[in-house]
PDB file of N, CA and C in Angstrom:
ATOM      1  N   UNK A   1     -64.564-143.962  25.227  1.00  0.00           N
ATOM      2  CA  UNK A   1     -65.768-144.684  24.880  1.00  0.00           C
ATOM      3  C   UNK A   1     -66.974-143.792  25.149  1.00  0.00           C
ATOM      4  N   UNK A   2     -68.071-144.165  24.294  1.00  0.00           N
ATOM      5  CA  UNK A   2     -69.200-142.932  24.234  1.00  0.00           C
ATOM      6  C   UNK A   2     -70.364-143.813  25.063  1.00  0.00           C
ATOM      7  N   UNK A   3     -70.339-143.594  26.419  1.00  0.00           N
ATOM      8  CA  UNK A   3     -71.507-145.079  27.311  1.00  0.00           C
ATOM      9  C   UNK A   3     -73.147-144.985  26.811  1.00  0.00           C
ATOM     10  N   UNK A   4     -72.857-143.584  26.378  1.00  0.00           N
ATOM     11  CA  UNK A   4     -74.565-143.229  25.475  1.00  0.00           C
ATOM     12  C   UNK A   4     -74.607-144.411  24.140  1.00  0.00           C
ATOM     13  N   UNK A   5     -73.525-144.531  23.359  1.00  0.00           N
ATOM     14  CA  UNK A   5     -73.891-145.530  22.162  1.00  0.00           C
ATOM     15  C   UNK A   5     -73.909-147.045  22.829  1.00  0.00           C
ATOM     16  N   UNK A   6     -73.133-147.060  24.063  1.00  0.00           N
ATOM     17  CA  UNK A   6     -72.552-148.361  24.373  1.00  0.00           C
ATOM     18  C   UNK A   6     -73.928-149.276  24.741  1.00  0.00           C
ATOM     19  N   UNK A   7     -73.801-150.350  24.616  1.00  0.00           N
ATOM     20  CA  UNK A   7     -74.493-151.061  24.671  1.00  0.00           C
ATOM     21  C   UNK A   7     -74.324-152.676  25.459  1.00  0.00           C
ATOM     22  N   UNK A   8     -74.359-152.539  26.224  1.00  0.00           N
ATOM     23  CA  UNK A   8     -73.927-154.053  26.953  1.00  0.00           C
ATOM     24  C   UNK A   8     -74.115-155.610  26.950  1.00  0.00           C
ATOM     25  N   UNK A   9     -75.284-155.167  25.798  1.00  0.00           N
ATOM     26  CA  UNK A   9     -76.246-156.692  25.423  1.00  0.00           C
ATOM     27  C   UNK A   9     -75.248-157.265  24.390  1.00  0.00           C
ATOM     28  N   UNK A  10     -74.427-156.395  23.976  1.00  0.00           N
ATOM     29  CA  UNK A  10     -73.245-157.240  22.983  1.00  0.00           C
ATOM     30  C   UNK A  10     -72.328-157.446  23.173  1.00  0.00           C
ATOM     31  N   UNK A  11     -71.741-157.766  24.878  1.00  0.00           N
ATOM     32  CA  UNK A  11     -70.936-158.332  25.933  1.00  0.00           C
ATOM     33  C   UNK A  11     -71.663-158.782  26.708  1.00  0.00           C
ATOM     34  N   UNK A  12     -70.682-160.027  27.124  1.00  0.00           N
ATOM     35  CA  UNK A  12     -71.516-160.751  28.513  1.00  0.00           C
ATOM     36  C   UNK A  12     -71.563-159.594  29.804  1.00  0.00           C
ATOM     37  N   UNK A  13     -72.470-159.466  30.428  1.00  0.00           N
ATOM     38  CA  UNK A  13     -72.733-158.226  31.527  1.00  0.00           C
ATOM     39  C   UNK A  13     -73.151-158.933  32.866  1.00  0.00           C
ATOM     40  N   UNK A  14     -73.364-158.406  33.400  1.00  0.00           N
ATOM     41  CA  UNK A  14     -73.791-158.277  35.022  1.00  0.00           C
ATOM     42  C   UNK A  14     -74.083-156.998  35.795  1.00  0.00           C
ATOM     43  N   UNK A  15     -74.542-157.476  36.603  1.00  0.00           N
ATOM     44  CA  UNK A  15     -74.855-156.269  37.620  1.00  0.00           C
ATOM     45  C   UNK A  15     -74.046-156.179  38.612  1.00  0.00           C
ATOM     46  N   UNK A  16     -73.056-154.778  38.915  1.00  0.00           N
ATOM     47  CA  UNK A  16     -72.513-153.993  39.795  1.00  0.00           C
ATOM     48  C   UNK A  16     -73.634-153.752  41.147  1.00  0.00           C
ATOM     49  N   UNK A  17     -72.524-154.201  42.186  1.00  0.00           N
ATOM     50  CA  UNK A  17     -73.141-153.741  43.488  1.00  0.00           C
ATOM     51  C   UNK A  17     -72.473-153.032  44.600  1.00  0.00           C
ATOM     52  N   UNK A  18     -73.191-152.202  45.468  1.00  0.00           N
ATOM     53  CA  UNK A  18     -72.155-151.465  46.388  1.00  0.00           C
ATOM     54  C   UNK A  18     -71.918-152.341  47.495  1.00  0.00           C
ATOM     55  N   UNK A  19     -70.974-151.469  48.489  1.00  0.00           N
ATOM     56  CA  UNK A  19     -71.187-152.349  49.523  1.00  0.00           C
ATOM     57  C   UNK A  19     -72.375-153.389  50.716  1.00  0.00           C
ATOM     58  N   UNK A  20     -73.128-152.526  50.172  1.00  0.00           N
ATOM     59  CA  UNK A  20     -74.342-153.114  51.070  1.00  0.00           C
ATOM     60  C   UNK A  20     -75.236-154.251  49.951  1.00  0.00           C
ATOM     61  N   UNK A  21     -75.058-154.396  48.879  1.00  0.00           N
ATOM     62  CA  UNK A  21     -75.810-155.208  47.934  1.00  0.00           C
ATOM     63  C   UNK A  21     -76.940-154.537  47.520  1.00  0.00           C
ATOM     64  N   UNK A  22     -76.559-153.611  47.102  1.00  0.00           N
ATOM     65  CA  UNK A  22     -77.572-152.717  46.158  1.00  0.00           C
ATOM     66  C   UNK A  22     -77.125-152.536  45.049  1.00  0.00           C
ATOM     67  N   UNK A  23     -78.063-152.802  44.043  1.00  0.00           N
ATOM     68  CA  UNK A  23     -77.574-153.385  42.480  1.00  0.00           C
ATOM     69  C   UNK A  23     -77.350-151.370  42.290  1.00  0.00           C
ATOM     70  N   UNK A  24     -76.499-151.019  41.253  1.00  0.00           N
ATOM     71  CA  UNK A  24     -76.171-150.149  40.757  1.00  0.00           C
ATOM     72  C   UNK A  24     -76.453-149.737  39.434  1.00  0.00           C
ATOM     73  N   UNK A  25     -75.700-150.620  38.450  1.00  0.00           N
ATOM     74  CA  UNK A  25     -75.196-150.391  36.445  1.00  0.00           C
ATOM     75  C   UNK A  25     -75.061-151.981  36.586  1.00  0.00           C
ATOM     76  N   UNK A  26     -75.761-151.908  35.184  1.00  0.00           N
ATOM     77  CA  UNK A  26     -75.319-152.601  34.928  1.00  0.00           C
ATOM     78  C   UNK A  26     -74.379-152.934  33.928  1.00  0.00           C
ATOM     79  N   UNK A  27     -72.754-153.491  33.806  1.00  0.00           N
ATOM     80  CA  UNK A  27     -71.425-153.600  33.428  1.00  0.00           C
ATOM     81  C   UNK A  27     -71.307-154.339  32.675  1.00  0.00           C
ATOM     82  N   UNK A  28     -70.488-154.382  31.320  1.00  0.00           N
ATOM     83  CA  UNK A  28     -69.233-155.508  30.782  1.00  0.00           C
ATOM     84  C   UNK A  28     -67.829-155.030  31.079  1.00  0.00           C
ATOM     85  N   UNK A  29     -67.387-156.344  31.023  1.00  0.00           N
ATOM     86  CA  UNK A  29     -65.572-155.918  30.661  1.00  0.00           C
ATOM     87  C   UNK A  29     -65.226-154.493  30.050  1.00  0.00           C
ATOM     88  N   UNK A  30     -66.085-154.028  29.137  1.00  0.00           N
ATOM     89  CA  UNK A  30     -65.822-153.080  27.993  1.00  0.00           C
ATOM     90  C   UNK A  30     -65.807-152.117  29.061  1.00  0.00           C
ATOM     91  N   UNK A  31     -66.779-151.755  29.634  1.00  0.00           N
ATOM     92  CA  UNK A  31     -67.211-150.721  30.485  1.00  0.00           C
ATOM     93  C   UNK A  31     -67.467-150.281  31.890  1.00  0.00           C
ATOM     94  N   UNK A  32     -67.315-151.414  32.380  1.00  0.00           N
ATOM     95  CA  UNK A  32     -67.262-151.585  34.137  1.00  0.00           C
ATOM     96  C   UNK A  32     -66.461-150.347  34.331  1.00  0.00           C
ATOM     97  N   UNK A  33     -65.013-150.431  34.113  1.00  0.00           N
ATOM     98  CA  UNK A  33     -63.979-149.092  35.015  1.00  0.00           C
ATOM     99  C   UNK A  33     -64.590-147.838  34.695  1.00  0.00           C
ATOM    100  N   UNK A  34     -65.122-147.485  33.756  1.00  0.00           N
ATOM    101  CA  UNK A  34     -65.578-145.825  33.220  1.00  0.00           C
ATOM    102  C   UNK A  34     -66.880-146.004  34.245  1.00  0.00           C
ATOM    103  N   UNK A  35     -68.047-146.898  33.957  1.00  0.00           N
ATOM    104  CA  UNK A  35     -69.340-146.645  34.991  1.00  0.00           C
ATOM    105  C   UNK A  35     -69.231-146.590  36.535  1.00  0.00           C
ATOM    106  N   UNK A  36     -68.299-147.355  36.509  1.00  0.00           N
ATOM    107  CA  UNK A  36     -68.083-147.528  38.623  1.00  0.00           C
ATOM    108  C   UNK A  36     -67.056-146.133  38.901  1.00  0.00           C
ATOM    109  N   UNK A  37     -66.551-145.211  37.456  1.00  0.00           N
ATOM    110  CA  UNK A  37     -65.519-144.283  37.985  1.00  0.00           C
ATOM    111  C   UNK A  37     -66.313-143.206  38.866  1.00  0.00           C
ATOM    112  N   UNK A  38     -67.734-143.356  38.538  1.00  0.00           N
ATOM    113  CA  UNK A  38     -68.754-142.584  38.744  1.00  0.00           C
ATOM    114  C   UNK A  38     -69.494-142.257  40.451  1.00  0.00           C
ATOM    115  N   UNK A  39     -69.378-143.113  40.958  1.00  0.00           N
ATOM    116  CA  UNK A  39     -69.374-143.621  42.190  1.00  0.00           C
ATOM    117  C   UNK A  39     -68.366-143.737  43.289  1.00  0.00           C
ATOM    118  N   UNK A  40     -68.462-142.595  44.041  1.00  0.00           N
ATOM    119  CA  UNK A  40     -67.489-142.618  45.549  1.00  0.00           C
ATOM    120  C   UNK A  40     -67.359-143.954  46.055  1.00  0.00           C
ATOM    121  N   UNK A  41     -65.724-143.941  46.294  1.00  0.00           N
ATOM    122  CA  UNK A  41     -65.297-145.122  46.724  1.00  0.00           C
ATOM    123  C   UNK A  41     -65.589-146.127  47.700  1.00  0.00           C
ATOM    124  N   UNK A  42     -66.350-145.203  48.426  1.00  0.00           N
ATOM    125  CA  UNK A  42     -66.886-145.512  49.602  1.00  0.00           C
ATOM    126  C   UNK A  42     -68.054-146.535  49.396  1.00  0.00           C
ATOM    127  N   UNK A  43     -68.622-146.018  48.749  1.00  0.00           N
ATOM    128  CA  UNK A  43     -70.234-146.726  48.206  1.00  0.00           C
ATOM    129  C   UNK A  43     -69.456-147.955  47.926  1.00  0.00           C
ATOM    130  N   UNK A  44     -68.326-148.280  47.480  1.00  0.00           N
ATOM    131  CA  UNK A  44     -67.596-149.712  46.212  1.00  0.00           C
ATOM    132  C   UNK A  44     -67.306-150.641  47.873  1.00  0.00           C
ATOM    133  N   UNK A  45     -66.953-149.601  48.013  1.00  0.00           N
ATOM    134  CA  UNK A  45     -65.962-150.940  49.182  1.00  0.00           C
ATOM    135  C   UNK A  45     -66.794-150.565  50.707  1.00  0.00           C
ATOM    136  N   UNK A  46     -67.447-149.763  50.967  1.00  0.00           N
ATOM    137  CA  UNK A  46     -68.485-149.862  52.006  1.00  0.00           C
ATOM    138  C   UNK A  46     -67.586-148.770  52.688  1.00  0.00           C
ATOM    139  N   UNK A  47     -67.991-148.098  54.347  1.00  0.00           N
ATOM    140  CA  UNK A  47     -67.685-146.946  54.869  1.00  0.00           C
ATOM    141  C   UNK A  47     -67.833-147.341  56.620  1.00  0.00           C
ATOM    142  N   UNK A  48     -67.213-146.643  57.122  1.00  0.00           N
ATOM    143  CA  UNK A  48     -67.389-146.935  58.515  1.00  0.00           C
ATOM    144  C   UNK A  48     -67.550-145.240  59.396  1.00  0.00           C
ATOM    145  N   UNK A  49     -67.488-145.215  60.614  1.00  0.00           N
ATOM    146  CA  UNK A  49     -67.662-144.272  61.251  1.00  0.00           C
ATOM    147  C   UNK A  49     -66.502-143.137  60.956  1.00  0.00           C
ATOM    148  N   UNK A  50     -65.406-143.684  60.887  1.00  0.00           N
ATOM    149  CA  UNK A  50     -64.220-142.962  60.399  1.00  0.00           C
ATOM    150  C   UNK A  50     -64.345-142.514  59.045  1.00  0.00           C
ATOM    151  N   UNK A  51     -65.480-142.352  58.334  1.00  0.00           N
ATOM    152  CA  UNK A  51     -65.604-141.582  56.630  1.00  0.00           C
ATOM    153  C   UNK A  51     -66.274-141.323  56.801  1.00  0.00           C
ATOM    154  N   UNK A  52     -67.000-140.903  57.828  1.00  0.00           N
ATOM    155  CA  UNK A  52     -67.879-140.058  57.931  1.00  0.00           C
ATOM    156  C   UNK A  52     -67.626-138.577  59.115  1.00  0.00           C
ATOM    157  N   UNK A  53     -68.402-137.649  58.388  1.00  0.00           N
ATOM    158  CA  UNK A  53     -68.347-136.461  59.838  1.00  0.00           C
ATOM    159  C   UNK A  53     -69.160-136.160  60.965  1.00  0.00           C
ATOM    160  N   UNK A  54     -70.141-137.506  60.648  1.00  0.00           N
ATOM    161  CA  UNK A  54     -71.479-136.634  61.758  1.00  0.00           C
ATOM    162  C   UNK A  54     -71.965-138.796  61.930  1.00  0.00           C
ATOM    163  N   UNK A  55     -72.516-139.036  62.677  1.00  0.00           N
ATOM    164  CA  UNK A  55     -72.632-140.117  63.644  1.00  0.00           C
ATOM    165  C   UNK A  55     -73.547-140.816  62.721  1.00  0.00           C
ATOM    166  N   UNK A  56     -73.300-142.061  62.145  1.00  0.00           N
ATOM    167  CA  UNK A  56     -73.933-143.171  61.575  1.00  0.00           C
ATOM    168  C   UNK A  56     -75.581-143.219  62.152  1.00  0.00           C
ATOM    169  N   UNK A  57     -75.306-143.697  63.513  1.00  0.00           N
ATOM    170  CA  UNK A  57     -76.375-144.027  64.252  1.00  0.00           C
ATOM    171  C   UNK A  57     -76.843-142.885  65.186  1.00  0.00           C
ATOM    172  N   UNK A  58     -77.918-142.453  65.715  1.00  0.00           N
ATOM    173  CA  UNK A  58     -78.029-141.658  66.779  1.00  0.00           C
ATOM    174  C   UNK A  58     -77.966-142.100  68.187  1.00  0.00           C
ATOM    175  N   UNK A  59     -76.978-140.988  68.850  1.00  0.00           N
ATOM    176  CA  UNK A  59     -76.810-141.871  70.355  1.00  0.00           C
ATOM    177  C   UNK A  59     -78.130-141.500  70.902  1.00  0.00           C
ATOM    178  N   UNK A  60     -78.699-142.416  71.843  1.00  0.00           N
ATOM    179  CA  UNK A  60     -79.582-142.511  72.539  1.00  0.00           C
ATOM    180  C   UNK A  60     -79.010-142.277  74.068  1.00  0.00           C
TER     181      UNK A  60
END
């Protein structure tokens, strides 16, 4: 599929969000799996201290 011609207003759509609820693309059926392929997994399903290499928070 060519996402440059695609057009979403001629499927029902919505807006994609990451884990934290930050709107992303917006998706149809047609095209959701190719736009979200785009985006580390992490961002989809959220991340913890263990996916990361260096400290979320700073120790104090």
């Amino acid at each position: 599929m060519n996402l440059q011609e695609h057009e979403c207003v001629r499927h029902q759509s919505w807006w994609e969000y990451d884990a934290q609820r930050i709107p992303l693309c917006r998706v149809c059926d047609v095209c959701r799996e190719e736009k979200l392929s785009g985006y580390r997994p992490e961002i989809l399903r959220g991340y913890t201290q263990a996916d990361v290499d260096e400290p979320i928070e700073d120790d104090y």
